[in-house]
C-alpha atoms as a PDB file:
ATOM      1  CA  UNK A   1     -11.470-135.586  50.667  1.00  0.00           C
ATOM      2  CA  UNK A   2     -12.413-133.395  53.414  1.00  0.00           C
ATOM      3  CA  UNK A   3      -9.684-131.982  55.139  1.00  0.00           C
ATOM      4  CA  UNK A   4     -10.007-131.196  58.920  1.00  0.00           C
ATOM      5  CA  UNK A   5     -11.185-127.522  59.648  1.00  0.00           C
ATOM      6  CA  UNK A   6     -10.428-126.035  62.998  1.00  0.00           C
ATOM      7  CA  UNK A   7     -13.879-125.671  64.763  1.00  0.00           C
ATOM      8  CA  UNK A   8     -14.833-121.977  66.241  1.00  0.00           C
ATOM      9  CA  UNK A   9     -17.554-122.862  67.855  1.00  0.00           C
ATOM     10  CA  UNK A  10     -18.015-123.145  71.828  1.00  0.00           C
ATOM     11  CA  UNK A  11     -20.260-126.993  71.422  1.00  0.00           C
ATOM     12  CA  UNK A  12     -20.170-130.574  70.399  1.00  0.00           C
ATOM     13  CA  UNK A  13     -20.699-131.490  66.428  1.00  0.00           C
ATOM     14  CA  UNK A  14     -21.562-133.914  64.288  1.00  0.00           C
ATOM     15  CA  UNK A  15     -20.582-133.437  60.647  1.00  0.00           C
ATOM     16  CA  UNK A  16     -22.634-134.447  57.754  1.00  0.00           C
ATOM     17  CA  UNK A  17     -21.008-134.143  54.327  1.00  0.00           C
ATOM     18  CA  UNK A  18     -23.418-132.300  51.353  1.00  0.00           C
ATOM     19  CA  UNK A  19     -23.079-133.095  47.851  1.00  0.00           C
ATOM     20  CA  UNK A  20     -25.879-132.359  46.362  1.00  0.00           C
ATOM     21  CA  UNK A  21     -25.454-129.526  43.997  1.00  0.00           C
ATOM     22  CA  UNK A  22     -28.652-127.912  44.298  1.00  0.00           C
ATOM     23  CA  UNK A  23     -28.186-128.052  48.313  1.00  0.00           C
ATOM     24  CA  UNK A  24     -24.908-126.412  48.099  1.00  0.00           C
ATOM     25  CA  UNK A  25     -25.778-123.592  46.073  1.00  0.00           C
ATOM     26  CA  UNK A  26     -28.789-123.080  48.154  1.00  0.00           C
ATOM     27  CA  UNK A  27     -26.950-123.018  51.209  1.00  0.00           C
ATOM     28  CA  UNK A  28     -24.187-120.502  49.919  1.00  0.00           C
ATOM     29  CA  UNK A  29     -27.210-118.104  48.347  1.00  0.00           C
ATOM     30  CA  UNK A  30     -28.449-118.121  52.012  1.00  0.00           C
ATOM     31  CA  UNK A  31     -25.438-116.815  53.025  1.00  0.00           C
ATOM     32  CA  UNK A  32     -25.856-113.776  50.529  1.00  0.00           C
ATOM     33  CA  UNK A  33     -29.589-113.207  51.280  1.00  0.00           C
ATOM     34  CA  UNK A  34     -28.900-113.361  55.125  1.00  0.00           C
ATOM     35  CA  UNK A  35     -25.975-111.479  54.766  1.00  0.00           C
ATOM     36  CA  UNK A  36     -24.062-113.967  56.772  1.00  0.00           C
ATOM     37  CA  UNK A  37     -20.299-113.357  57.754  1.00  0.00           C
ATOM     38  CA  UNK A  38     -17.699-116.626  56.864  1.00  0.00           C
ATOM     39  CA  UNK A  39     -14.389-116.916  58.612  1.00  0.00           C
ATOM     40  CA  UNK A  40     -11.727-117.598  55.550  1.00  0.00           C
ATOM     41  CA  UNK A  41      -8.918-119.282  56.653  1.00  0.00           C
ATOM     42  CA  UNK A  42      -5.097-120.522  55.497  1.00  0.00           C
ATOM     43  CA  UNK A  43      -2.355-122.186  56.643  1.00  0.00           C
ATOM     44  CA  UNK A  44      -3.995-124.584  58.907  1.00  0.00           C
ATOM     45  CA  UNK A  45      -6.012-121.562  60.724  1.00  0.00           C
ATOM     46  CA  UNK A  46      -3.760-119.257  61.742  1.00  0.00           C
ATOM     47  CA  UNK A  47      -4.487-116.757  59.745  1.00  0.00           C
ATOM     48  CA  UNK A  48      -8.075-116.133  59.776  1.00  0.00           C
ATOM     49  CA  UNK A  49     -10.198-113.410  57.223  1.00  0.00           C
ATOM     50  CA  UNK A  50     -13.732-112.211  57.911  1.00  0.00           C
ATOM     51  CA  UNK A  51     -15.596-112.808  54.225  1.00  0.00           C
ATOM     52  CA  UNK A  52     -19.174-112.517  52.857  1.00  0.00           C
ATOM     53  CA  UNK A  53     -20.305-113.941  49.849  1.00  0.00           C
ATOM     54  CA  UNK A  54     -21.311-111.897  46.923  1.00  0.00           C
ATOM     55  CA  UNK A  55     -22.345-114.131  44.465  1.00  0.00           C
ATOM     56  CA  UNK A  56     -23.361-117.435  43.523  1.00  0.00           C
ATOM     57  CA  UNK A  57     -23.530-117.925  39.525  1.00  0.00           C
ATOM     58  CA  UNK A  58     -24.656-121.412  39.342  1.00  0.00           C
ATOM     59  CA  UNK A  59     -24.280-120.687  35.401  1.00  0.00           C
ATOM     60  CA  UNK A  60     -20.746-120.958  35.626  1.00  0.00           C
ATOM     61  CA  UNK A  61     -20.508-122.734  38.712  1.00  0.00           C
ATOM     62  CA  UNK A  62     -18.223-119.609  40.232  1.00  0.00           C
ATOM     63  CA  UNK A  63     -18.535-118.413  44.021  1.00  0.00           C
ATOM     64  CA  UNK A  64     -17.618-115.065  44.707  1.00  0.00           C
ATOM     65  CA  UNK A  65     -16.438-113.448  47.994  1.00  0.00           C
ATOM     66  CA  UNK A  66     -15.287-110.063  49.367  1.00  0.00           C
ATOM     67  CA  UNK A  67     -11.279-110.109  49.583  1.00  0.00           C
ATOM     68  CA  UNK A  68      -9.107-109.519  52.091  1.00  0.00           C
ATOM     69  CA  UNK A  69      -8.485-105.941  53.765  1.00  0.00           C
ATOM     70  CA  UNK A  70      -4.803-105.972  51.322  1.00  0.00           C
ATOM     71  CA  UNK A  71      -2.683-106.956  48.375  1.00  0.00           C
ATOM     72  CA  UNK A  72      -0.744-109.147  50.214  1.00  0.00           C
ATOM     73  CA  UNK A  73      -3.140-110.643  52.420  1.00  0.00           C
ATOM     74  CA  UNK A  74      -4.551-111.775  48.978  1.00  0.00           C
ATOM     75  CA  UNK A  75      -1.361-113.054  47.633  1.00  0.00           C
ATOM     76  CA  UNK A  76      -1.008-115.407  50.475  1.00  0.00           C
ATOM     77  CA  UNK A  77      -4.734-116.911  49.861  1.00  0.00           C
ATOM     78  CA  UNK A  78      -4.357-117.160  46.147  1.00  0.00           C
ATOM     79  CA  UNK A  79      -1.020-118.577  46.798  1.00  0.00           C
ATOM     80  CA  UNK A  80      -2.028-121.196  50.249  1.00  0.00           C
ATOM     81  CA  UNK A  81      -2.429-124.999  49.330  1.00  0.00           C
ATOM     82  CA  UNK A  82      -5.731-124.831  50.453  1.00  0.00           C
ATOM     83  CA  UNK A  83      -8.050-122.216  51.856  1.00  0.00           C
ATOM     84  CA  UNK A  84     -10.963-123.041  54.528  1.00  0.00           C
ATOM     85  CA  UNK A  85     -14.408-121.802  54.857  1.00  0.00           C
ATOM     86  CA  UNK A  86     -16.763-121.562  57.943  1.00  0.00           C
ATOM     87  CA  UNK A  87     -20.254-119.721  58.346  1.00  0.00           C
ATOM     88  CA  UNK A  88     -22.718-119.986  60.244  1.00  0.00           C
ATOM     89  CA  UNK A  89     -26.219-120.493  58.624  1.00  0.00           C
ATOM     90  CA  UNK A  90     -29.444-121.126  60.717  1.00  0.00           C
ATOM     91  CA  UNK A  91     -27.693-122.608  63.770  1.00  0.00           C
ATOM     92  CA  UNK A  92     -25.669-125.031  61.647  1.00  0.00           C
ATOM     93  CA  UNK A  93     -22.183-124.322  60.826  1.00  0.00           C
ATOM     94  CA  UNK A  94     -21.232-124.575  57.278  1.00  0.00           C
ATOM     95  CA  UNK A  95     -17.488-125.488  56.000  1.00  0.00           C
ATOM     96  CA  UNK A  96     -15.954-125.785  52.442  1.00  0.00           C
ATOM     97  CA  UNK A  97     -12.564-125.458  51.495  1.00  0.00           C
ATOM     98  CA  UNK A  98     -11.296-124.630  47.889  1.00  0.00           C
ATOM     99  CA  UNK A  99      -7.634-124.817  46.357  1.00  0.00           C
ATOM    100  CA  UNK A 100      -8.108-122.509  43.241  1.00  0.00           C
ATOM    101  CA  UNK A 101      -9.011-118.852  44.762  1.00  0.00           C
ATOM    102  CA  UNK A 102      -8.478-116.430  41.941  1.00  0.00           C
ATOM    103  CA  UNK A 103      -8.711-112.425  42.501  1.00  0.00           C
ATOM    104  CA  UNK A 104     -11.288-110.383  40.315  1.00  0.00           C
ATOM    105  CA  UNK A 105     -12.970-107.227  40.086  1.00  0.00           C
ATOM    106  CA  UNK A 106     -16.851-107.438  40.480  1.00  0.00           C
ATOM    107  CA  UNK A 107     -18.925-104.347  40.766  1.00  0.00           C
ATOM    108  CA  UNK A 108     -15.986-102.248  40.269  1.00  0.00           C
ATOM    109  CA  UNK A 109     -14.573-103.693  43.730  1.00  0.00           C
ATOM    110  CA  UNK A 110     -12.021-106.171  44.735  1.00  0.00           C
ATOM    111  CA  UNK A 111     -13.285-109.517  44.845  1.00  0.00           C
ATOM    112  CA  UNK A 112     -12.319-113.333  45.668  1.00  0.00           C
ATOM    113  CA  UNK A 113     -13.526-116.232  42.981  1.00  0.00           C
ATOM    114  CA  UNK A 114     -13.560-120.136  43.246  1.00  0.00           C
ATOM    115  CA  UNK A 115     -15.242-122.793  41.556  1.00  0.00           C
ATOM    116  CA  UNK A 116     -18.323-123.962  43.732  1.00  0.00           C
ATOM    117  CA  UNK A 117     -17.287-126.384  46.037  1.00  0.00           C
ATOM    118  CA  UNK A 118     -18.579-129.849  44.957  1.00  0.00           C
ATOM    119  CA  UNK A 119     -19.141-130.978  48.404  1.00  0.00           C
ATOM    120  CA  UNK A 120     -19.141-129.191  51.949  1.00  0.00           C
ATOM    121  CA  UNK A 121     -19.502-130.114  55.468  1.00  0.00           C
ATOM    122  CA  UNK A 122     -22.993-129.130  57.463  1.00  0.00           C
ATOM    123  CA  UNK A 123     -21.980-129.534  61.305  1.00  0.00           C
ATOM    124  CA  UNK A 124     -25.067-130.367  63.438  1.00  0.00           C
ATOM    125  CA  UNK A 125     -25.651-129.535  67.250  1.00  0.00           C
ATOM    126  CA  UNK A 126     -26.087-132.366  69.046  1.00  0.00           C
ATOM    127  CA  UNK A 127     -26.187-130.804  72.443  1.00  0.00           C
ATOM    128  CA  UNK A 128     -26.450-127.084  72.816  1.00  0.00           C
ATOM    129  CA  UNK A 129     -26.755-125.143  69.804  1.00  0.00           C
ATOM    130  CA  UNK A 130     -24.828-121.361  69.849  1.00  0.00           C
ATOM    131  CA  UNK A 131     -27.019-118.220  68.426  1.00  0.00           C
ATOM    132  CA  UNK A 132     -25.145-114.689  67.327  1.00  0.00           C
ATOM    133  CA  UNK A 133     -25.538-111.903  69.466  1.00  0.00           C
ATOM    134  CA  UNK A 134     -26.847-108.410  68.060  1.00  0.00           C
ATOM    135  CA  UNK A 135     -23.698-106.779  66.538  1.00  0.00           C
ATOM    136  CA  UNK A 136     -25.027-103.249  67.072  1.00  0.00           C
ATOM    137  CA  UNK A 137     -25.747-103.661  70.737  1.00  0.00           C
ATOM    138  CA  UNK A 138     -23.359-106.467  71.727  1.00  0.00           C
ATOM    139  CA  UNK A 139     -23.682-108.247  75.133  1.00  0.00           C
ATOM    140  CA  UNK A 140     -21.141-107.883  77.469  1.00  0.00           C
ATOM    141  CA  UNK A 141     -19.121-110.093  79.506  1.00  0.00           C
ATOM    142  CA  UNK A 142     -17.578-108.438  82.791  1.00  0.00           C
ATOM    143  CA  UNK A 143     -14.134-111.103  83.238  1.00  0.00           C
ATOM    144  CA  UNK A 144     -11.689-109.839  86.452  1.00  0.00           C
ATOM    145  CA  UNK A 145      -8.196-110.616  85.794  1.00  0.00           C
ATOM    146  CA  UNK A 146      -5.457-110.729  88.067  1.00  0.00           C
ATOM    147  CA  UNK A 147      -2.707-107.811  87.131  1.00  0.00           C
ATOM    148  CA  UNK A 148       0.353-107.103  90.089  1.00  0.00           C
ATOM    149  CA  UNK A 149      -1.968-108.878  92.439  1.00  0.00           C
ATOM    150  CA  UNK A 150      -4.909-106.830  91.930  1.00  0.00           C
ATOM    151  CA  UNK A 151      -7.953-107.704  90.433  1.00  0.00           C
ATOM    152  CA  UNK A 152      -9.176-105.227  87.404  1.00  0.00           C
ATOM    153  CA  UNK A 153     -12.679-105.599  85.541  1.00  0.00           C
ATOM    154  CA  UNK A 154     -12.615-105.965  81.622  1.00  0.00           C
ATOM    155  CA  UNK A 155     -15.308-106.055  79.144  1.00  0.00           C
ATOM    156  CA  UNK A 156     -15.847-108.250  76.300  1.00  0.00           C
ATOM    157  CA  UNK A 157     -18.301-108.417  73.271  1.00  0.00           C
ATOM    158  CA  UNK A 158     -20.005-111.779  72.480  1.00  0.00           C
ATOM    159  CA  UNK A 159     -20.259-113.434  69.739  1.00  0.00           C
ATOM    160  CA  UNK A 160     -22.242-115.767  70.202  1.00  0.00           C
ATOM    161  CA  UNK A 161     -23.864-118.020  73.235  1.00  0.00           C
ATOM    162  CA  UNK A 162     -24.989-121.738  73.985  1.00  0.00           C
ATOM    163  CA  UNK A 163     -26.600-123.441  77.257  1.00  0.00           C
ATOM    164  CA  UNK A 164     -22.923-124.350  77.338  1.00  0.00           C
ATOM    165  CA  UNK A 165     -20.787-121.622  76.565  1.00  0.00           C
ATOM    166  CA  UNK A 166     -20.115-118.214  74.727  1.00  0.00           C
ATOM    167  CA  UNK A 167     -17.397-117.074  72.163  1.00  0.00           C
ATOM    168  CA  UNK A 168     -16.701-113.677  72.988  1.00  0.00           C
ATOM    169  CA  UNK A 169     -14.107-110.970  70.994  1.00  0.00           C
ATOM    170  CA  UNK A 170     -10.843-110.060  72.793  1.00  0.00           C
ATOM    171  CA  UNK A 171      -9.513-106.983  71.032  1.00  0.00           C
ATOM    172  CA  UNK A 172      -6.852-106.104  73.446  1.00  0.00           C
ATOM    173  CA  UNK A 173      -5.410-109.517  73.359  1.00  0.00           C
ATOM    174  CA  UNK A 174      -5.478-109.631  77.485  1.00  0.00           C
ATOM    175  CA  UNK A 175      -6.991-112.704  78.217  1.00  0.00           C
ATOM    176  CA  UNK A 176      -4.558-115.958  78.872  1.00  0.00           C
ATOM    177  CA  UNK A 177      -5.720-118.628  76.202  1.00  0.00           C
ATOM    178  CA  UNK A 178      -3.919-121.451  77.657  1.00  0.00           C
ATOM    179  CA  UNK A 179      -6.484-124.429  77.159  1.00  0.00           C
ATOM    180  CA  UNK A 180      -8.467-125.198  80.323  1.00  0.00           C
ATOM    181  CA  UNK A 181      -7.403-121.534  81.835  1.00  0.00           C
ATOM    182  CA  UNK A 182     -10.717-120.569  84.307  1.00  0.00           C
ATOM    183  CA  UNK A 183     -11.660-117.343  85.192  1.00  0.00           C
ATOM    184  CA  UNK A 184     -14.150-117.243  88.080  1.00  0.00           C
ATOM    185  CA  UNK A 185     -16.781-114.478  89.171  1.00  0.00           C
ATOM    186  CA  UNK A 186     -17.807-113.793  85.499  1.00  0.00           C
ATOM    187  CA  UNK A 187     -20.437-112.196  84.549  1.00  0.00           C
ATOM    188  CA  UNK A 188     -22.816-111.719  81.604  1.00  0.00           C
ATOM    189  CA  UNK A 189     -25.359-108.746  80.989  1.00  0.00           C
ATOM    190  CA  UNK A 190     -28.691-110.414  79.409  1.00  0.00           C
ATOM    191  CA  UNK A 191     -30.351-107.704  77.812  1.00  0.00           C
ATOM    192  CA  UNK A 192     -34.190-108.166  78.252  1.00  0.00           C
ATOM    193  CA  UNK A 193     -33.516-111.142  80.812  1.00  0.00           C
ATOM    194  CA  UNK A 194     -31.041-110.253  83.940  1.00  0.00           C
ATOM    195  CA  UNK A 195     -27.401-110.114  84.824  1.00  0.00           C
ATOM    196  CA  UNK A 196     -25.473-113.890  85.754  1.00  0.00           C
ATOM    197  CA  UNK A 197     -22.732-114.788  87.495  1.00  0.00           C
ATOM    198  CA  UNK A 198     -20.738-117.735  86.796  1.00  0.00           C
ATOM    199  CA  UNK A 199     -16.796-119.136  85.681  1.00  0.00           C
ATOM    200  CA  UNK A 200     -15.459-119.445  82.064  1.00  0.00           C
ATOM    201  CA  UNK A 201     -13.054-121.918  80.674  1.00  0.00           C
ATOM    202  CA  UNK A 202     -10.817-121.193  77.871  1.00  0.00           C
ATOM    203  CA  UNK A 203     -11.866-123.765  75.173  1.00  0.00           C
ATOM    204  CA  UNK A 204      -9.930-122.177  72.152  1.00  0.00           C
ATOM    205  CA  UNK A 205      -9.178-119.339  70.481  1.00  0.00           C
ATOM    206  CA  UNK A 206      -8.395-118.153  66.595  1.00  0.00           C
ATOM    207  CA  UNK A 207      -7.221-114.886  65.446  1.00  0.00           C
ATOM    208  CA  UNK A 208      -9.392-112.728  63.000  1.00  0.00           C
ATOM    209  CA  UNK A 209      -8.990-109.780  60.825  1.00  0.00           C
ATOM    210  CA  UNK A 210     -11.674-107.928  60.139  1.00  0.00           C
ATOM    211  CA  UNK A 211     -12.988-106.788  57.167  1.00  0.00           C
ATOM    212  CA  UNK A 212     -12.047-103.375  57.777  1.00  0.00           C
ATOM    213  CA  UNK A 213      -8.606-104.434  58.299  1.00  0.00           C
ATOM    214  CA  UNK A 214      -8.269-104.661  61.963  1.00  0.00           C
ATOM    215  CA  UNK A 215      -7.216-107.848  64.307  1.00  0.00           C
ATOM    216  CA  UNK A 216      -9.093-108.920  66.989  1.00  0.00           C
ATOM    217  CA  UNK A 217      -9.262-112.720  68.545  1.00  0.00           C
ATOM    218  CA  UNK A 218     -12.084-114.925  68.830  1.00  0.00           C
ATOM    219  CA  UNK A 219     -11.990-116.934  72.297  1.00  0.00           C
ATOM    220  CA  UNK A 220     -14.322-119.800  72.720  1.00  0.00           C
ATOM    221  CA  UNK A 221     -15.140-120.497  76.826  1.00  0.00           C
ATOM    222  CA  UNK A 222     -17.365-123.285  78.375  1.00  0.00           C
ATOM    223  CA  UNK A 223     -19.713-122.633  81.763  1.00  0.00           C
ATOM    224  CA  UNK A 224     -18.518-123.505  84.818  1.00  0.00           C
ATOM    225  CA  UNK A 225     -20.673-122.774  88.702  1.00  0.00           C
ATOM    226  CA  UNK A 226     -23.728-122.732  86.456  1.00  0.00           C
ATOM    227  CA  UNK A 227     -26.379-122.392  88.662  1.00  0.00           C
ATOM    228  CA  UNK A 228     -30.110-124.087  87.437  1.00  0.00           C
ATOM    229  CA  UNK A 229     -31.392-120.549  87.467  1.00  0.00           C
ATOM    230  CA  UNK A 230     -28.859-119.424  85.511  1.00  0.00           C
ATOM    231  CA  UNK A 231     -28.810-121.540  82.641  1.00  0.00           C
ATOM    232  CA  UNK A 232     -32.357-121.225  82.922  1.00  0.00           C
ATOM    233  CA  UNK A 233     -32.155-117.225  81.834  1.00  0.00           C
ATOM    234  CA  UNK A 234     -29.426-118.164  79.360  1.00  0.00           C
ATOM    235  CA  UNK A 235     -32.157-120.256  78.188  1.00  0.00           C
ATOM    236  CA  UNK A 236     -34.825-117.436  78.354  1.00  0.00           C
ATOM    237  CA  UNK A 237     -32.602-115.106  76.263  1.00  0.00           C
ATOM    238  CA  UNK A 238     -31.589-117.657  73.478  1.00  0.00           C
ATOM    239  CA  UNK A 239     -35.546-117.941  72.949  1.00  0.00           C
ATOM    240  CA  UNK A 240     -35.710-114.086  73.360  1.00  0.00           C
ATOM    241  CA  UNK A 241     -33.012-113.804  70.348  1.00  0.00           C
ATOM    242  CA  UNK A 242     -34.579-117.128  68.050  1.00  0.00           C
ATOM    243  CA  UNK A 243     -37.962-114.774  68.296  1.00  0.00           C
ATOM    244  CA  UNK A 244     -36.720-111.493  67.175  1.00  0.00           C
ATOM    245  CA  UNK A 245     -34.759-113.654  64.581  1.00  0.00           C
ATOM    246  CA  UNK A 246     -37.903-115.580  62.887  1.00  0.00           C
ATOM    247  CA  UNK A 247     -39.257-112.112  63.194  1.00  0.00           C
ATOM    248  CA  UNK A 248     -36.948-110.678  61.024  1.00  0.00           C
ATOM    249  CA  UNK A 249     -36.980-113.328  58.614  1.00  0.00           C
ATOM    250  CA  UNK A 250     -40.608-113.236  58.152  1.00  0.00           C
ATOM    251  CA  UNK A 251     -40.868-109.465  58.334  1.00  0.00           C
ATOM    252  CA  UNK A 252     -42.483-109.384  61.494  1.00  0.00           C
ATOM    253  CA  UNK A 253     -42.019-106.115  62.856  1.00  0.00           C
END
C-alpha cells in the first residue's frame, strides 16, 4: 500500500497508481536520460535529500541513486522504516517509496540501491501545471519583509512556477512559513516577458539538502492580487520555457 507522501508542489493533484513494470522502468530511465533531480525523503519528510538516479538494471530489477552528502546521513536512510521518492518528469510528479535502501559503490563512487519499486504514484495536474525554472539563470522573486518596522527587499530563486503559484528556494531561512502567511507587493522578474507585481501566500514548505551538502528550504506560495494581465505574462513565459524545453529535447537549437 501506498503510503501518503508530503506533496512539494505549489497545485492541485490527482494521483494515479502505475504498476506496470515496463512503465515504471521507463519512467525512472527518463529520469536518468533527462537528468532529472528527485527529492529523497525519511521520517515522514523532514528530512529531505536531493538524489538523481544512476541506473536502472531491469536485469536485476535494482535502482540505483546518488547518496547522501555523508556517512551518517546514509545510516539514517538505510536505517528509516521507509524512504520516499518525488521527481518531477514531464510536468507530472512521480513518487515511489522503498523500505530496503542498501549502500554500494558504483563507478568507483558512493551510491544508493533498492529493488525497483513494483508500483509508484504518477500525480496529474488537474488545474495549473508547475514548469522548472533555468537553474543557471534562476528567476527572481523581490519579497519585502517587515524587520524593526522597516521594510527591507530580499531575493529569492524559483523553482518552479504555475498560473497559480511558484516554489521558490529560501537559503537564509528568513521568510515566516506559518501556513496562510501573505506577503504583499511581490514581485517576479520574467526574463524574456516583463516584471509583475502581485501577493504570495505561504502554502508549505520542506527542508532540503543539497547534493553538495548544503541546506536550503523549499517554500511553496499561491497568487494573490493577480491581475488578468498578469497571469496572462505568467502565461506567456510558461509557453516561453515549454518551447525552449521541446527544443532541447528534440535538439532544436
Amino acid at each position: 500500500m501506498q503510503a501518503n507522501i508530503p506533496s512539494l508542489g505549489t497545485e492541485n493533484q490527482s494521483p494515479y497508481q502505475v504498476e506496470s513494470r515496463r512503465e515504471i522502468l521507463a519512467l525512472l530511465k527518463g529520469f536518468k536520460e533527462k537528468n532529472q533531480l528527485i527529492s529523497m525523503m525519511i521520517n515522514g519528510g523532514s528530512e529531505v535529500f536531493i538524489t538523481s538516479v544512476l541506473h536502472v538494471d531491469d536485469v536485476n530489477n535494482l535502482l540505483i541513486i546518488d547518496s547522501a552528502p555523508d556517512t551518517q546521513a546514509n545510516q539514517r536512510i538505510i536505517e528509516a522504516s521507509s524512504v520516499f521518492f518525488d521527481g518531477l518528469l514531464d510536468r507530472i510528479s512521480i513518487q515511489f517509496s522503498s523500505s530496503r535502501v542498501q549502500r554500494i559503490q558504483f563507478e568507483n563512487r558512493p551510491a544508493l540501491q533498492m529493488p525497483v519499486p513494483a508500483n509508484l504514484i504518477r500525480l496529474q495536474r488537474r488545474e495549473n501545471y508547475r514548469i522548472n525554472t533555468p537553474v543557471s539563470k534562476p528567476v527572481k522573486c523581490h519579497v519585502p519583509i517587515s524587520v524593526d518596522d522597516t521594510n527591507k527587499e530580499y531575493k529569492f530563486s524559483l523553482v518552479d512556477i504555475s498560473c497559480g503559484g511558484i516554489a521558490l528556494l529560501d537559503d537564509q531561512h528568513i521568510l515566516e512559513l506559518s501556513v496562510g502567511k501573505n506577503y504583499a507587493n511581490c514581485v517576479i522578474d520574467l526574463p524574456g516577458v516583463e516584471a509583475i507585481e502581485l501577493g504570495l501566500q505561504v502554502r508549505n514548505s520542506q527542508e532540503l539538502i543539497l547534493l553538495n551538502g548544503k541546506t536550503t528550504r523549499r517554500v511553496g506560495c499561491a497568487f494573490f492580487n493577480l491581475t488578468s494581465r498578469d497571469l496572462t505574462s505568467v502565461q506567456r513565459y510558461i509557453m516561453k520555457l515549454e518551447r525552449e524545453r521541446n527544443a532541447k529535447m528534440t535538439g532544436i537549437s
